[in-house]
N, C-alpha and C. Protein backbone atom coordinates (compact mmCIF):
# COMPACT_ATOMS: atom_id res chain seq x y z
N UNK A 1 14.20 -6.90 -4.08
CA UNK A 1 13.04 -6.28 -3.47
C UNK A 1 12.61 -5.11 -4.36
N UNK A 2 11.18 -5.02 -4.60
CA UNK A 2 11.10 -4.50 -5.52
C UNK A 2 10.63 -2.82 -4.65
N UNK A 3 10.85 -1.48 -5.48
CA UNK A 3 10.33 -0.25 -4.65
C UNK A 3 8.79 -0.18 -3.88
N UNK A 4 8.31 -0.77 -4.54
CA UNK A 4 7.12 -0.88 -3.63
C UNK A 4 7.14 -1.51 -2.35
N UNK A 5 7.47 -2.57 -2.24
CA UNK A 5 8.01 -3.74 -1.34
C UNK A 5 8.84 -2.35 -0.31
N UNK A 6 9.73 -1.90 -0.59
CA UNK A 6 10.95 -1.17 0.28
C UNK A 6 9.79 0.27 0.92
N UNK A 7 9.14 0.77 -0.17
CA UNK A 7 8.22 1.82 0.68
C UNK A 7 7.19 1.53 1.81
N UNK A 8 6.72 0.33 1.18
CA UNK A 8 5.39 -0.45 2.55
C UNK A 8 6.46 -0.65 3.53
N UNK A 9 7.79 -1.10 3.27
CA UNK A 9 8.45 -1.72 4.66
C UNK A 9 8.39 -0.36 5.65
N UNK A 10 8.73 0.79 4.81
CA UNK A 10 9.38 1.92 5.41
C UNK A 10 7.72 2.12 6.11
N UNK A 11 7.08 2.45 5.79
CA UNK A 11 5.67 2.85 5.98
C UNK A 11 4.93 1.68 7.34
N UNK A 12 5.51 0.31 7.56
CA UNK A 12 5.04 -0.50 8.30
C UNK A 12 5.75 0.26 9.42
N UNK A 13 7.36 0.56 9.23
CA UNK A 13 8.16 0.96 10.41
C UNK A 13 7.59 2.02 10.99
N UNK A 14 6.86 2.80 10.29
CA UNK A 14 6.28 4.26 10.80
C UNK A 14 5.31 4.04 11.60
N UNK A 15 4.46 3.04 10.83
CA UNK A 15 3.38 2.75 12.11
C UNK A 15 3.86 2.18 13.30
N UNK A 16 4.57 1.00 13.35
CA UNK A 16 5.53 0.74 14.51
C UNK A 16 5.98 1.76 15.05
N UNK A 17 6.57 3.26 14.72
CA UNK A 17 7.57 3.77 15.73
C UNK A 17 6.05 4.82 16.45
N UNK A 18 5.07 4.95 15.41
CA UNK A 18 3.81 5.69 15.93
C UNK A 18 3.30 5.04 17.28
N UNK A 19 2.73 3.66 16.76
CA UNK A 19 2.16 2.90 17.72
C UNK A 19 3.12 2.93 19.36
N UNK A 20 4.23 2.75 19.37
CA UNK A 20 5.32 2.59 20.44
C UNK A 20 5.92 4.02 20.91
N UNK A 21 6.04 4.92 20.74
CA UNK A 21 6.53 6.17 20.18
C UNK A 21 6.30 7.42 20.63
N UNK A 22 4.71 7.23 20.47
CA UNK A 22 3.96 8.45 19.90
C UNK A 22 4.43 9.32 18.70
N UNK A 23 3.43 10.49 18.67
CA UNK A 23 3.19 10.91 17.17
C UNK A 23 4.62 11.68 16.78
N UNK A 24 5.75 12.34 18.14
CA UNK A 24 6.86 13.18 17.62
C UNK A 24 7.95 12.42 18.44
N UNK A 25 8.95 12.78 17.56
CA UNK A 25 10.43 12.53 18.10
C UNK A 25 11.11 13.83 18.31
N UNK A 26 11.82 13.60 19.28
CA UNK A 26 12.80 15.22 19.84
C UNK A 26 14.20 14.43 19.85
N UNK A 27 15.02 15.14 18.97
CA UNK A 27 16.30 15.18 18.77
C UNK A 27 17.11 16.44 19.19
N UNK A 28 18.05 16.43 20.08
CA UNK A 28 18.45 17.47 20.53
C UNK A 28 17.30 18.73 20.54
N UNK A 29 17.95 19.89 19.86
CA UNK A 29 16.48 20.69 19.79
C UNK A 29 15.74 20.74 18.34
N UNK A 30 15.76 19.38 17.92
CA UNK A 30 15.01 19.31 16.45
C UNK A 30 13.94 18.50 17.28
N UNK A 31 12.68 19.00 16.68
CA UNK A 31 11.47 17.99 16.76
C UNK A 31 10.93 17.63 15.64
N UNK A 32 10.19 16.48 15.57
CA UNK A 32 9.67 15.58 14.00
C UNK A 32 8.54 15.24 14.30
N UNK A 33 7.82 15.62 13.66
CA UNK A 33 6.44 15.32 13.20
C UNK A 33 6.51 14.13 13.06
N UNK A 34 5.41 13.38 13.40
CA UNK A 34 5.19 11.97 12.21
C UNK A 34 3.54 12.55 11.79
N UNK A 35 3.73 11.53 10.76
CA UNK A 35 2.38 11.95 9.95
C UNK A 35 1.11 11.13 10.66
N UNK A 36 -0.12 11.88 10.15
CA UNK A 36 -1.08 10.89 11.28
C UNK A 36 -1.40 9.43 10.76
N UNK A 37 -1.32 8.56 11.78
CA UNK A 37 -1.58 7.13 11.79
C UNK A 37 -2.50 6.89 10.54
N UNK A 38 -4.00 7.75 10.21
CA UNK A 38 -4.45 7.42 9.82
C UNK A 38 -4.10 7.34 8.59
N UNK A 39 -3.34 8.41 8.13
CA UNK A 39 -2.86 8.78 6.82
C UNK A 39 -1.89 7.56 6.13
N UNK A 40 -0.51 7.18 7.42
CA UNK A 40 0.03 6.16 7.18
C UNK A 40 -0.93 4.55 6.67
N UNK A 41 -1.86 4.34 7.47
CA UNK A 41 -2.50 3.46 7.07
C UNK A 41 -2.93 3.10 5.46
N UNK A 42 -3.53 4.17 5.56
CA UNK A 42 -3.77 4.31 4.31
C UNK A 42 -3.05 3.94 2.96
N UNK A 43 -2.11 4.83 3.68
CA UNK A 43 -0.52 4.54 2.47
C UNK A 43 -0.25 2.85 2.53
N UNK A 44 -0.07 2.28 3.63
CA UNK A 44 -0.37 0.75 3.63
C UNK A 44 -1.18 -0.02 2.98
N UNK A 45 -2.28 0.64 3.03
CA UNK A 45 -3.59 -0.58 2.21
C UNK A 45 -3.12 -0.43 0.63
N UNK A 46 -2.77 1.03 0.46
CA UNK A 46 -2.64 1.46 -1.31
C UNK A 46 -1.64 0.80 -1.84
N UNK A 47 -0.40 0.66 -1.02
CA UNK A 47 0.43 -0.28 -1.42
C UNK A 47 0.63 -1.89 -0.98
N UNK A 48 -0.49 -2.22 -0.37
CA UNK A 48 -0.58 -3.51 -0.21
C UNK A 48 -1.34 -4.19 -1.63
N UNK A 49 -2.57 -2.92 -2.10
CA UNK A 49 -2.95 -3.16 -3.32
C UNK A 49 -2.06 -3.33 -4.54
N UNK A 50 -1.19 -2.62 -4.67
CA UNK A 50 -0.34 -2.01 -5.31
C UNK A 50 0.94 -3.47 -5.64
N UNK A 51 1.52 -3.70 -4.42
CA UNK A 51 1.94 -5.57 -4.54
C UNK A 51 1.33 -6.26 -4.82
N UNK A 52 -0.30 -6.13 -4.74
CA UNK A 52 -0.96 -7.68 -5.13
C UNK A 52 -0.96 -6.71 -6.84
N UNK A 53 -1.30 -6.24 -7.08
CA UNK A 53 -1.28 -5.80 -8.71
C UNK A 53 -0.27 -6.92 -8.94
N UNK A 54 1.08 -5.93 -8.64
CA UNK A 54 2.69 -6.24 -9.12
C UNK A 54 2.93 -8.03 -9.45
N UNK A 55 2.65 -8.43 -8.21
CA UNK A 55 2.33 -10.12 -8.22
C UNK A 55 1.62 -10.79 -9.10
N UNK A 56 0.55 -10.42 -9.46
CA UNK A 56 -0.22 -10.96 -10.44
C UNK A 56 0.25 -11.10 -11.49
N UNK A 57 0.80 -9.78 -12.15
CA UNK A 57 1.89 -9.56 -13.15
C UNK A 57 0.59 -10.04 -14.51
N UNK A 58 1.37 -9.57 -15.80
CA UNK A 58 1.05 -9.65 -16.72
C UNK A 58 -0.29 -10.73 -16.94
N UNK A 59 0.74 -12.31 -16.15
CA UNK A 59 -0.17 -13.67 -16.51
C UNK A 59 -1.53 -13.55 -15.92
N UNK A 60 -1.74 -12.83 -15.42
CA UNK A 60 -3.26 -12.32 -15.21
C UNK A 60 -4.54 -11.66 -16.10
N UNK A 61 -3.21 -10.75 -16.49
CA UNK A 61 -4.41 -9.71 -17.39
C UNK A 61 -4.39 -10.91 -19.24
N UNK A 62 -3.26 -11.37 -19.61
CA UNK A 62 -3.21 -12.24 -20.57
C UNK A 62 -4.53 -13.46 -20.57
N UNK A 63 -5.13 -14.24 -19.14
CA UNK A 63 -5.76 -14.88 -19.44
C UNK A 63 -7.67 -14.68 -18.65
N UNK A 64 -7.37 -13.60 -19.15
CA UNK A 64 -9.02 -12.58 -18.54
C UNK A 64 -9.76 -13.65 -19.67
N UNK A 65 -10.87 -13.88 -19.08
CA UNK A 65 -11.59 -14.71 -19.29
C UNK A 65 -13.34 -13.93 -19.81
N UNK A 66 -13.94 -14.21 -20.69
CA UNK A 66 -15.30 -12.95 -20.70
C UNK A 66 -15.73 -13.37 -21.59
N UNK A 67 -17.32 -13.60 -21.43
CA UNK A 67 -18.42 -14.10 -22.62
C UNK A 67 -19.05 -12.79 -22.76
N UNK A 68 -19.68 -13.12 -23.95
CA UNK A 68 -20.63 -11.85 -24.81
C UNK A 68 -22.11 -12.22 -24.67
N UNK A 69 -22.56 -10.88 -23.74
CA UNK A 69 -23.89 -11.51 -23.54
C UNK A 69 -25.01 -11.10 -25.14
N UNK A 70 -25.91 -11.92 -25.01
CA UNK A 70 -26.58 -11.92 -26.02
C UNK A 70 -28.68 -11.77 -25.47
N UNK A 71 -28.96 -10.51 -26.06
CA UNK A 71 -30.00 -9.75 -25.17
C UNK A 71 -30.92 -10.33 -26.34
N UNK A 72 -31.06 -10.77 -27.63
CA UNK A 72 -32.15 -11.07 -27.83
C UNK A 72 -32.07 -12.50 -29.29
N UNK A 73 -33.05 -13.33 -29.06
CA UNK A 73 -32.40 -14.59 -29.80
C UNK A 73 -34.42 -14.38 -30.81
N UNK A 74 -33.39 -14.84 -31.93
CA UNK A 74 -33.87 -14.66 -32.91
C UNK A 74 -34.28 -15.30 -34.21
């Protein structure tokens, strides 16, 4: 599993314990913030981008494909 993969997991769980939860946890007399939903989200989409990069991998950018346009014929 690659670190990206392990941070989105951690980051899916957050929204899970948000969504079910609410926004703080109280531990004895420690209380915890969670960060706001929206913010987490976010962090989700960036690294959902972030795996599809990773996936694509190299064999992607190796067979980029691109013509040369030509503005005047002569």
């Amino acid at each position: 599993m690659s670190s990206t993969q392990a941070r989105l997991d951690r980051y899916l769980e957050a929204e899970a314990r948000i969504l079910t939860a609410g926004f703080s946890v109280q531990y004895d007399v420690r209380r915890r913030q969670e960060a706001e939903l929206s913010e987490i989200r976010k962090a989700i989409a960036e690294l959902k981008a972030e795996l599809a990069a990773e996936s694509a991998g190299s064999s992607s950018r190796s067979s980029l494909r691109y013509r040369t346009a030509v503005f005047c014929r002569g």
